[in-house]
PDB file of N, CA and C in Angstrom:
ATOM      1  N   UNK A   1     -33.484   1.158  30.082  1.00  0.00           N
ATOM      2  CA  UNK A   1     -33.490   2.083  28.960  1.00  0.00           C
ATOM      3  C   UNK A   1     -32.174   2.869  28.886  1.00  0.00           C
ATOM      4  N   UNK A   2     -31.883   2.933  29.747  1.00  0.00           N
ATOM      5  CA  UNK A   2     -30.241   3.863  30.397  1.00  0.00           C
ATOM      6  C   UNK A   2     -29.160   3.057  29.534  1.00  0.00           C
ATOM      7  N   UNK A   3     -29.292   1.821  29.957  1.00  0.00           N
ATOM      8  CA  UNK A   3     -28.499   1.168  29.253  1.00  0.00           C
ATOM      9  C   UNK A   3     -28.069   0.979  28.260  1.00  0.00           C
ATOM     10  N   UNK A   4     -29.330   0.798  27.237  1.00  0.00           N
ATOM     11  CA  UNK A   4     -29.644   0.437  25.854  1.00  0.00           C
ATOM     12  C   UNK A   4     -28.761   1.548  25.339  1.00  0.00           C
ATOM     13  N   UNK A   5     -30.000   2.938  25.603  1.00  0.00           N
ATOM     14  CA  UNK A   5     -29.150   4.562  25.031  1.00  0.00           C
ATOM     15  C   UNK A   5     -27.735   4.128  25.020  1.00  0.00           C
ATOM     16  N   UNK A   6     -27.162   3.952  25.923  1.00  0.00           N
ATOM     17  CA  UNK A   6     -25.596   4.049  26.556  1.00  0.00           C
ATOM     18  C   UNK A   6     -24.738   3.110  25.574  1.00  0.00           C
ATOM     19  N   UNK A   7     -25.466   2.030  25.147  1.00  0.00           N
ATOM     20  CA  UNK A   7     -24.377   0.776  24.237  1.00  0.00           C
ATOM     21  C   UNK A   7     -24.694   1.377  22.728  1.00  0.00           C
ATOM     22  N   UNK A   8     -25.815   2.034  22.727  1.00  0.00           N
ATOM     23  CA  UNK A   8     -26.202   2.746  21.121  1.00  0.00           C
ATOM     24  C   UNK A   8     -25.558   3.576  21.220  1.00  0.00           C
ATOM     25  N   UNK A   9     -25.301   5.074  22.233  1.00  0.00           N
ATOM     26  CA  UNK A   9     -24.226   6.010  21.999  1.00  0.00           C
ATOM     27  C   UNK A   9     -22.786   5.108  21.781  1.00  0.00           C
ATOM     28  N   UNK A  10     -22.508   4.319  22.668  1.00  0.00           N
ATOM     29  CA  UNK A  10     -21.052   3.557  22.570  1.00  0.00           C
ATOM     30  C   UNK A  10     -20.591   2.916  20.708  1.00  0.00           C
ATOM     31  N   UNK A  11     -21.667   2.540  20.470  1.00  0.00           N
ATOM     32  CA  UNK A  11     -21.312   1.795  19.418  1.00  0.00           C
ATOM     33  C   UNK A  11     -21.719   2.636  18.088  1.00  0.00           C
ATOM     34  N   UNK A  12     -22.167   4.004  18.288  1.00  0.00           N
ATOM     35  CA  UNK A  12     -22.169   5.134  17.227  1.00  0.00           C
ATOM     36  C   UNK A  12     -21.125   5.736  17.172  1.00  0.00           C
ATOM     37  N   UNK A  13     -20.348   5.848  18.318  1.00  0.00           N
ATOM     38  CA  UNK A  13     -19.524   6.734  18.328  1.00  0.00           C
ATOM     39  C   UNK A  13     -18.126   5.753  18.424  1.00  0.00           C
ATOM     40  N   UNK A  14     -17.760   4.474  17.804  1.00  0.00           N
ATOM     41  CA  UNK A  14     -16.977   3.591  17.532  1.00  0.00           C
ATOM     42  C   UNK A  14     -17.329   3.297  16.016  1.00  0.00           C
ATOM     43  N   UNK A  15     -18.721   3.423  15.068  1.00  0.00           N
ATOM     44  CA  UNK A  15     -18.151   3.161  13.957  1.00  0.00           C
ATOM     45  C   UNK A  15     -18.398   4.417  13.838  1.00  0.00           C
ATOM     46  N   UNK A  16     -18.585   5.705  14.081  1.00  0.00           N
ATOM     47  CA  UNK A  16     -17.201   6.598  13.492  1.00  0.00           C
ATOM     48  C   UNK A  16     -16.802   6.830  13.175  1.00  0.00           C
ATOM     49  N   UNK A  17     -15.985   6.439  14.226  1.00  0.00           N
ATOM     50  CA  UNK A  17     -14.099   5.868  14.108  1.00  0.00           C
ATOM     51  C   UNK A  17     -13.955   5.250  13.219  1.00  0.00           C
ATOM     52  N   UNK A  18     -14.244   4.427  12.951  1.00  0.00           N
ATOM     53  CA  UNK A  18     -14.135   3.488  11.911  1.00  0.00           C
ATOM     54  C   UNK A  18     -13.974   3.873  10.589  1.00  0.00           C
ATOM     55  N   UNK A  19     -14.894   4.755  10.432  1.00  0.00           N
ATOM     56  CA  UNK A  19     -14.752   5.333   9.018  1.00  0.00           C
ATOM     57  C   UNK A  19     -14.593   6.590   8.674  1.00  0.00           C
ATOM     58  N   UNK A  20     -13.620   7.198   9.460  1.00  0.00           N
ATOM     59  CA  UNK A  20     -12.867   8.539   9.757  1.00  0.00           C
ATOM     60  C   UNK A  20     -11.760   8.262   8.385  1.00  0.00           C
ATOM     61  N   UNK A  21     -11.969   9.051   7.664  1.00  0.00           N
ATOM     62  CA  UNK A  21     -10.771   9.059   7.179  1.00  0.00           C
ATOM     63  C   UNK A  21      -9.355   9.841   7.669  1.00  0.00           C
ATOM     64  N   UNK A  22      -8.446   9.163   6.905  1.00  0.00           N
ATOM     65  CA  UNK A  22      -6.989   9.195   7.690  1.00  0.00           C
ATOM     66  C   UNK A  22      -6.724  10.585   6.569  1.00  0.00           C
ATOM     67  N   UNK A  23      -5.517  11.479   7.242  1.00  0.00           N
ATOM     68  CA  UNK A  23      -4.952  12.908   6.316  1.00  0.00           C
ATOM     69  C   UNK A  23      -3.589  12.374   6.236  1.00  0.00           C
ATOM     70  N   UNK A  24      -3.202  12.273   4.887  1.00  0.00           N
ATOM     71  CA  UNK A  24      -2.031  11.387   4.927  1.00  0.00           C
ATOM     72  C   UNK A  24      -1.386  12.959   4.782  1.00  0.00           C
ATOM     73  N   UNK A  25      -1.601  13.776   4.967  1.00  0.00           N
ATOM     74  CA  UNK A  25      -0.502  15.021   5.404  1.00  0.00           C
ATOM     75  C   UNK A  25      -0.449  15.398   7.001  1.00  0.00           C
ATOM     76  N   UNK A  26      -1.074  14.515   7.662  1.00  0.00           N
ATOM     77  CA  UNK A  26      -0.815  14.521   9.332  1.00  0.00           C
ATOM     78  C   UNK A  26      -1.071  13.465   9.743  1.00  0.00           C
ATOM     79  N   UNK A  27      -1.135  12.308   8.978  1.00  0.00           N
ATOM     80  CA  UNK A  27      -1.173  11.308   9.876  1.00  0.00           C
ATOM     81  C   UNK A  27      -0.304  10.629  10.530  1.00  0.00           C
ATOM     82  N   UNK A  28       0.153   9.943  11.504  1.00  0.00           N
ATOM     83  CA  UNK A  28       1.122   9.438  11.974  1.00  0.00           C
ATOM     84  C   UNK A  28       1.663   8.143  11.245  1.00  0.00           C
ATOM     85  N   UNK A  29       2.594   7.585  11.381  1.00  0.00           N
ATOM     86  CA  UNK A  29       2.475   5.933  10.787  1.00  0.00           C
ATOM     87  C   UNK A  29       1.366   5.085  11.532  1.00  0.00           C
ATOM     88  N   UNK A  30       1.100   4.732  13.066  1.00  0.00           N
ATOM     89  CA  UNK A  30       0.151   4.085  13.365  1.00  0.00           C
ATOM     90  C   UNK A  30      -1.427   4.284  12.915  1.00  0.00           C
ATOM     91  N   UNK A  31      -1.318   6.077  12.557  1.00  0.00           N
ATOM     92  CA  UNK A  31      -2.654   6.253  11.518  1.00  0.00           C
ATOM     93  C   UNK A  31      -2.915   5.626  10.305  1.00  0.00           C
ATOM     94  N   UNK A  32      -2.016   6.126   9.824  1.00  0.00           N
ATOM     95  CA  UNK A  32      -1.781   5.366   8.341  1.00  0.00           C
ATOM     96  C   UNK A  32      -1.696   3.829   8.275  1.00  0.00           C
ATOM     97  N   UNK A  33      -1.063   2.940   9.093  1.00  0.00           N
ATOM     98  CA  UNK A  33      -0.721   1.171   9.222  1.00  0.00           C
ATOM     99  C   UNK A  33      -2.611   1.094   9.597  1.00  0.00           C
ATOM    100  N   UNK A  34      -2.682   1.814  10.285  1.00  0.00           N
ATOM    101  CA  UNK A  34      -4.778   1.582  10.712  1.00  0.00           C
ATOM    102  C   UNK A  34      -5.637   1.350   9.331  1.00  0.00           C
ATOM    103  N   UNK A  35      -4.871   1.915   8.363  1.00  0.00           N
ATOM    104  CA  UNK A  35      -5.948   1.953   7.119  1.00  0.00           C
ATOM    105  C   UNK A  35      -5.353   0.276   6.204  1.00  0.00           C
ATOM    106  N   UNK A  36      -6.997   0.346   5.679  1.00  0.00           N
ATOM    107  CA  UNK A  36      -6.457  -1.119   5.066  1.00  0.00           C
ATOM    108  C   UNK A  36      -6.113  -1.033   3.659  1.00  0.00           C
ATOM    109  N   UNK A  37      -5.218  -1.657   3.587  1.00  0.00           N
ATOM    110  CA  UNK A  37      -3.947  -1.636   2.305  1.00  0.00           C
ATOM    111  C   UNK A  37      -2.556  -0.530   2.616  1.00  0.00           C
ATOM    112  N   UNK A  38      -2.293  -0.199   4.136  1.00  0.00           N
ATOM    113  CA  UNK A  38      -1.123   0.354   4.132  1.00  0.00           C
ATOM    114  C   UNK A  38      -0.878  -0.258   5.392  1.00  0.00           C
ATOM    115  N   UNK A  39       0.675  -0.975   5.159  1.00  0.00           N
ATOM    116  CA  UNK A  39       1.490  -1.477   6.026  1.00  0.00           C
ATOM    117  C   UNK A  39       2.534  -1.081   6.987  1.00  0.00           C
ATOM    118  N   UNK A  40       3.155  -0.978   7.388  1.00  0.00           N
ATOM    119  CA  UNK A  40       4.525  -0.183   8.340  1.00  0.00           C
ATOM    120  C   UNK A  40       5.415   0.471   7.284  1.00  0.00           C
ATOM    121  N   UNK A  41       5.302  -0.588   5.981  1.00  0.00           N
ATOM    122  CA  UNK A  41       6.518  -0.188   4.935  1.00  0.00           C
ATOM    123  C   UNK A  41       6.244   0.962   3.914  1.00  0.00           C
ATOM    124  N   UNK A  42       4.457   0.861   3.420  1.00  0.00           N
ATOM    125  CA  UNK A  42       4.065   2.024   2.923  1.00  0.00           C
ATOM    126  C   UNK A  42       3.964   2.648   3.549  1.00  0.00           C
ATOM    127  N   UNK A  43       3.762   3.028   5.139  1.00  0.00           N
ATOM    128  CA  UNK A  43       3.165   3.955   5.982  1.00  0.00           C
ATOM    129  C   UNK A  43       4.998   4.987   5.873  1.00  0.00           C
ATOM    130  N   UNK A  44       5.694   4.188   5.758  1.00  0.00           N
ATOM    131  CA  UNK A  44       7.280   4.627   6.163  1.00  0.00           C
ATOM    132  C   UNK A  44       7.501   5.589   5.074  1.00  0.00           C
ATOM    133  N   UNK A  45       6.961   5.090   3.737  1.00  0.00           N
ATOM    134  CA  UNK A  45       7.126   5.186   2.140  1.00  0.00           C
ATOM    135  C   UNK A  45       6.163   6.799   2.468  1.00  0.00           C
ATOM    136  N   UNK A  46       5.097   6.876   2.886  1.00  0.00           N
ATOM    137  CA  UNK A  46       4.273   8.306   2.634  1.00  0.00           C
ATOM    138  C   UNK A  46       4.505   9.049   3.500  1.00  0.00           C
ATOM    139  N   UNK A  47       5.038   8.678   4.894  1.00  0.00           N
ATOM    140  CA  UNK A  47       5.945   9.899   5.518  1.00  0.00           C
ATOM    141  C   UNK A  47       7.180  10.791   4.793  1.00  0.00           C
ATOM    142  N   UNK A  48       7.995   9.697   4.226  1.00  0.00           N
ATOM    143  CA  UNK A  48       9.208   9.938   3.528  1.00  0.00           C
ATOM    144  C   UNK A  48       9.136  11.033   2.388  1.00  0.00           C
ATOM    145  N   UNK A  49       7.614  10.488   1.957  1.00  0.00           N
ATOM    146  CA  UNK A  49       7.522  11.496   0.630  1.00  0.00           C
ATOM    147  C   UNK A  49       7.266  12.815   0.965  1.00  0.00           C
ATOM    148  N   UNK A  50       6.610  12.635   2.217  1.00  0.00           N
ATOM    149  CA  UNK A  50       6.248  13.822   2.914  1.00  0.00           C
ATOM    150  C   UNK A  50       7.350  14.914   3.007  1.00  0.00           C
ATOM    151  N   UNK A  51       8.334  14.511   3.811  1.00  0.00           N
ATOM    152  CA  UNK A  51       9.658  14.994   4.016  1.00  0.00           C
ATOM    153  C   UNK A  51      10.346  15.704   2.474  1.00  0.00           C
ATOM    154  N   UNK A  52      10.261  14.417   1.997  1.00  0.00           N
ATOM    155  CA  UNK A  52      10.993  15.240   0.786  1.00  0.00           C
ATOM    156  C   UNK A  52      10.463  16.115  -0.207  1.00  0.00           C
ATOM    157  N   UNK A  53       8.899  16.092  -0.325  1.00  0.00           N
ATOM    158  CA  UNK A  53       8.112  16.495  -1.608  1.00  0.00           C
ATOM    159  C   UNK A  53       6.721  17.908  -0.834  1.00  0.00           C
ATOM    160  N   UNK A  54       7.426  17.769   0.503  1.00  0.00           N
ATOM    161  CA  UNK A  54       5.820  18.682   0.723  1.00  0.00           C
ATOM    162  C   UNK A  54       4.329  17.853   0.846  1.00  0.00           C
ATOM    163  N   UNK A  55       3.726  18.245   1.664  1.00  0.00           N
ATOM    164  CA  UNK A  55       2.140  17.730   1.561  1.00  0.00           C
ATOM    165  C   UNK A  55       1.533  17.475   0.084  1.00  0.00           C
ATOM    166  N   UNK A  56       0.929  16.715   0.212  1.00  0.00           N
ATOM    167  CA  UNK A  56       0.244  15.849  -0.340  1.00  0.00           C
ATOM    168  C   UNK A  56      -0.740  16.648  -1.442  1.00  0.00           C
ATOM    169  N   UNK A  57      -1.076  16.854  -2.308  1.00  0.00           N
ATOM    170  CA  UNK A  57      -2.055  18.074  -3.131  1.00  0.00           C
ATOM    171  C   UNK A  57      -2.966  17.261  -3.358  1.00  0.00           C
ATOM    172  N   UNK A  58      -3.126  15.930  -3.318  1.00  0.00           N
ATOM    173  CA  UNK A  58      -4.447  15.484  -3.531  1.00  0.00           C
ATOM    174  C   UNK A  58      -4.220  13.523  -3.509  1.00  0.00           C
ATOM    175  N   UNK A  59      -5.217  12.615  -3.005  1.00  0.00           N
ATOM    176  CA  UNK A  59      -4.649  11.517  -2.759  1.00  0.00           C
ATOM    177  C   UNK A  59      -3.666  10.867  -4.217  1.00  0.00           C
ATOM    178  N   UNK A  60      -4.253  11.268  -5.516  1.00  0.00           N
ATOM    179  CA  UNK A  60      -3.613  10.609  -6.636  1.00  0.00           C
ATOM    180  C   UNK A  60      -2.162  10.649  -6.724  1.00  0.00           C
ATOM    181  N   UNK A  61      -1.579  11.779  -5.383  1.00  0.00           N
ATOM    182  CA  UNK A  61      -0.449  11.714  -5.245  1.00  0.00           C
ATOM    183  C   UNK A  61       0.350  10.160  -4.892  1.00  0.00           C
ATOM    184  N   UNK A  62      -0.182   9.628  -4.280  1.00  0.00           N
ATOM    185  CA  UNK A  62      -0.122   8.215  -3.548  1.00  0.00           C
ATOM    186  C   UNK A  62       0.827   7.369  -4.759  1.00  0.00           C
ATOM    187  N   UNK A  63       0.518   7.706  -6.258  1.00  0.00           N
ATOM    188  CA  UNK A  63       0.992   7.109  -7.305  1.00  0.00           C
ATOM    189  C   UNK A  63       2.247   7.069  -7.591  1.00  0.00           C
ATOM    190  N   UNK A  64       2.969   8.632  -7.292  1.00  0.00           N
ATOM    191  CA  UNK A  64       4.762   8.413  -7.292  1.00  0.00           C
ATOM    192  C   UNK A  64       5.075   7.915  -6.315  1.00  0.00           C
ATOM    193  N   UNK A  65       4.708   7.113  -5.436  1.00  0.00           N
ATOM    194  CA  UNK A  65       5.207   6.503  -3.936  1.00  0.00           C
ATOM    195  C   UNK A  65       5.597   4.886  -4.816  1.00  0.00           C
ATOM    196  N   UNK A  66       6.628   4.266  -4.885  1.00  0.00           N
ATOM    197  CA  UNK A  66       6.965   2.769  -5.013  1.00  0.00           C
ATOM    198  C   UNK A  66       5.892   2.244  -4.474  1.00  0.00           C
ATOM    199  N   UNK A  67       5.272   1.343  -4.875  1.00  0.00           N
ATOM    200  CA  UNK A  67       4.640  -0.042  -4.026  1.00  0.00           C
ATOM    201  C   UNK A  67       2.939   0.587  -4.178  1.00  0.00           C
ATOM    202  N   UNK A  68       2.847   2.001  -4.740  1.00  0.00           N
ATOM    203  CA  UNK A  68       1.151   2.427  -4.642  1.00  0.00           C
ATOM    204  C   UNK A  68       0.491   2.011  -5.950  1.00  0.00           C
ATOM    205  N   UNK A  69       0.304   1.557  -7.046  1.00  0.00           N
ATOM    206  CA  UNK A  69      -0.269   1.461  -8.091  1.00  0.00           C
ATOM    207  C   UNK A  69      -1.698   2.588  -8.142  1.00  0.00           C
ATOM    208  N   UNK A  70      -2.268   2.076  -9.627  1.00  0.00           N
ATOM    209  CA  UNK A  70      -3.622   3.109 -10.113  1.00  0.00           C
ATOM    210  C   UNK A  70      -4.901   2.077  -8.861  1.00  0.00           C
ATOM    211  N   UNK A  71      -4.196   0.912  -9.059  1.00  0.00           N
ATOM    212  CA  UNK A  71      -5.462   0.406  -8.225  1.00  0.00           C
ATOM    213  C   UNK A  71      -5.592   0.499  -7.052  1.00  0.00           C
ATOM    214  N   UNK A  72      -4.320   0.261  -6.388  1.00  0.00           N
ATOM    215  CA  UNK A  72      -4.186   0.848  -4.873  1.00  0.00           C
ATOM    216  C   UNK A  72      -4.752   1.872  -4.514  1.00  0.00           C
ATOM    217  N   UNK A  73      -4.386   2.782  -5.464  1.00  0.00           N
ATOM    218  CA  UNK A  73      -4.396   4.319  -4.728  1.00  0.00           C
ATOM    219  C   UNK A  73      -6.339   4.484  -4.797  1.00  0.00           C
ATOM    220  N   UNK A  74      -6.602   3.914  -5.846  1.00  0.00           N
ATOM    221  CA  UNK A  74      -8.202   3.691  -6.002  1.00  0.00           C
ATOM    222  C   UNK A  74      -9.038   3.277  -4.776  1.00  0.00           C
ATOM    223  N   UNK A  75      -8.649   2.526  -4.280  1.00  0.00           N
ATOM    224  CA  UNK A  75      -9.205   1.644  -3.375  1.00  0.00           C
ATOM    225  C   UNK A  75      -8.947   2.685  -1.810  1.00  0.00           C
ATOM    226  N   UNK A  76      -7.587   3.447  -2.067  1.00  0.00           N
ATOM    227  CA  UNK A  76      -7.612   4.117  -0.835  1.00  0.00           C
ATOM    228  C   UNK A  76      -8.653   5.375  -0.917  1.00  0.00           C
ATOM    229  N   UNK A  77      -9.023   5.820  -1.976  1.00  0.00           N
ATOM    230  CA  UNK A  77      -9.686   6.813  -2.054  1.00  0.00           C
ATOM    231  C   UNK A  77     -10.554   7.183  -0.618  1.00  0.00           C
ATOM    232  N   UNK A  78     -11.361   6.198  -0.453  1.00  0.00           N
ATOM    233  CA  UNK A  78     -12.228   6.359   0.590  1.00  0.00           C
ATOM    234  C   UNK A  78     -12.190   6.114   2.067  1.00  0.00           C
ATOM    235  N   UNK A  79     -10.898   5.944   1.768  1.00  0.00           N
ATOM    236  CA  UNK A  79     -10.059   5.966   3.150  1.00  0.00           C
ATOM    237  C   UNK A  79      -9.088   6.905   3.693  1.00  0.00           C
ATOM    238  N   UNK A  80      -8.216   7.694   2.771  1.00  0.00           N
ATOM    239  CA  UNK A  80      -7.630   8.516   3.192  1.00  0.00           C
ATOM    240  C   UNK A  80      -8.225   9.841   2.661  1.00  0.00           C
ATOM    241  N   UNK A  81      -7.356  10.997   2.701  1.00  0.00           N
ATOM    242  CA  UNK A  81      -7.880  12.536   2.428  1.00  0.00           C
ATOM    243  C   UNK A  81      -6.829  13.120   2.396  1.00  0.00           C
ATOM    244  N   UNK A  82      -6.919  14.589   1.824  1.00  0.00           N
ATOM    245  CA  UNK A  82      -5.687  15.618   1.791  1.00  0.00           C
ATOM    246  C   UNK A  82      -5.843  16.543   2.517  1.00  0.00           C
ATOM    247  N   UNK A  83      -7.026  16.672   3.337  1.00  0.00           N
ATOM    248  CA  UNK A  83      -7.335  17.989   4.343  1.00  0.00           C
ATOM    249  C   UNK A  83      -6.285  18.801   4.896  1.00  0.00           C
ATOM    250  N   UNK A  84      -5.452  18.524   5.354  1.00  0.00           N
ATOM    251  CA  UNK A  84      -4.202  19.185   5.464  1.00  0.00           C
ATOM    252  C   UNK A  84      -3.383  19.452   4.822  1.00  0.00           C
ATOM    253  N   UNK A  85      -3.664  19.807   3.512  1.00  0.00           N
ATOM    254  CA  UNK A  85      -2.725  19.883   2.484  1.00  0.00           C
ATOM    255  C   UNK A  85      -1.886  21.285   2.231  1.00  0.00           C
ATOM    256  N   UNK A  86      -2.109  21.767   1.462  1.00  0.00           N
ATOM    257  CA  UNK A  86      -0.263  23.138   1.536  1.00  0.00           C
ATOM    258  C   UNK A  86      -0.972  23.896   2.520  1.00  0.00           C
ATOM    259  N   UNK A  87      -0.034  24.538   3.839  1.00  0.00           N
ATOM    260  CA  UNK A  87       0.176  25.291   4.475  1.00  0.00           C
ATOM    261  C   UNK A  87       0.432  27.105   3.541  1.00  0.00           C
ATOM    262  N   UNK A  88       0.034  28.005   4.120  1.00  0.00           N
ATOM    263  CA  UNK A  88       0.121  28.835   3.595  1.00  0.00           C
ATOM    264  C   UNK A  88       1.520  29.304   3.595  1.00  0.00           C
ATOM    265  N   UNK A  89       2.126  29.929   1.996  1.00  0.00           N
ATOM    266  CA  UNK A  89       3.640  30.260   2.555  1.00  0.00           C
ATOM    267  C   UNK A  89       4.017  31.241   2.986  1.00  0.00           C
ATOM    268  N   UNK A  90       5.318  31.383   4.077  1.00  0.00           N
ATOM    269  CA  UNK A  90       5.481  32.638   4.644  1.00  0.00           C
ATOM    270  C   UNK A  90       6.368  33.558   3.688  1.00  0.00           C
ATOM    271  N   UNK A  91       4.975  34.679   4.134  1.00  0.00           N
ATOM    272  CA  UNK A  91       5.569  35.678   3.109  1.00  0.00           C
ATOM    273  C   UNK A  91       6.521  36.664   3.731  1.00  0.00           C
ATOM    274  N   UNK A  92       6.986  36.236   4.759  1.00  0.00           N
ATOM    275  CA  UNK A  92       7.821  37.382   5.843  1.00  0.00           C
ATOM    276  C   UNK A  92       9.245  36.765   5.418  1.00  0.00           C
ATOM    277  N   UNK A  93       9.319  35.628   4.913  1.00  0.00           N
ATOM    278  CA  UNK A  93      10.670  34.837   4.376  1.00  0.00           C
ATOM    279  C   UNK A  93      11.725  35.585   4.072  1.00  0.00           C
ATOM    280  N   UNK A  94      11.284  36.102   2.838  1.00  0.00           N
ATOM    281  CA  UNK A  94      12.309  36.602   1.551  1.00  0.00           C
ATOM    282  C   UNK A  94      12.241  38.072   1.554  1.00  0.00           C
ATOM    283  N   UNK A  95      11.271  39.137   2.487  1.00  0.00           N
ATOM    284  CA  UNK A  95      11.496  40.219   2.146  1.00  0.00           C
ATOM    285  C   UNK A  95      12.842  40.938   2.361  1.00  0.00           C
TER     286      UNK A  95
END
């Protein structure tokens, strides 16, 4: 019975994983290459945007990225997320 429990906890807590969605405002590239329909080259492509454009405000962002289309980005819906999206700004900056 020990057992059984033990391969049912094992294999609950592997799909999961599985269907964790990815925060394409913290995910790494090997996070992002994990999801299906993004490769090393898009994964490279949504860091980049990262860098230059700020986090992500919501996945439909995915659309100004080269290589994402309406259908792509569709299909990622349920795979990625924006949970990490704008950081609060510092207001100690500019006084």
């Amino acid at each position: 019975m020990k057992k059984f429990l033990l391969s049912l906890f094992v294999s609950l807590a592997f799909s999961g994983i599985a269907y964790a969605t990815v925060d394409l405002n913290t995910a790494t590239k090997e996070e992002l290459i994990a999801v299906k329909g993004i490769g090393p080259s898009k994964a490279d492509a949504i860091i980049e945007y990262r860098k230059q454009h700020g986090p992500f405000k919501k996945v439909d962002d995915l659309s100004e990225i080269k290589g994402f289309g309406d259908k792509s980005v569709e299909k990622l819906k349920g795979e990625v997320t924006v949970g990490g999206a704008a950081k609060p700004a510092d207001k100690t900056a500019k006084k």
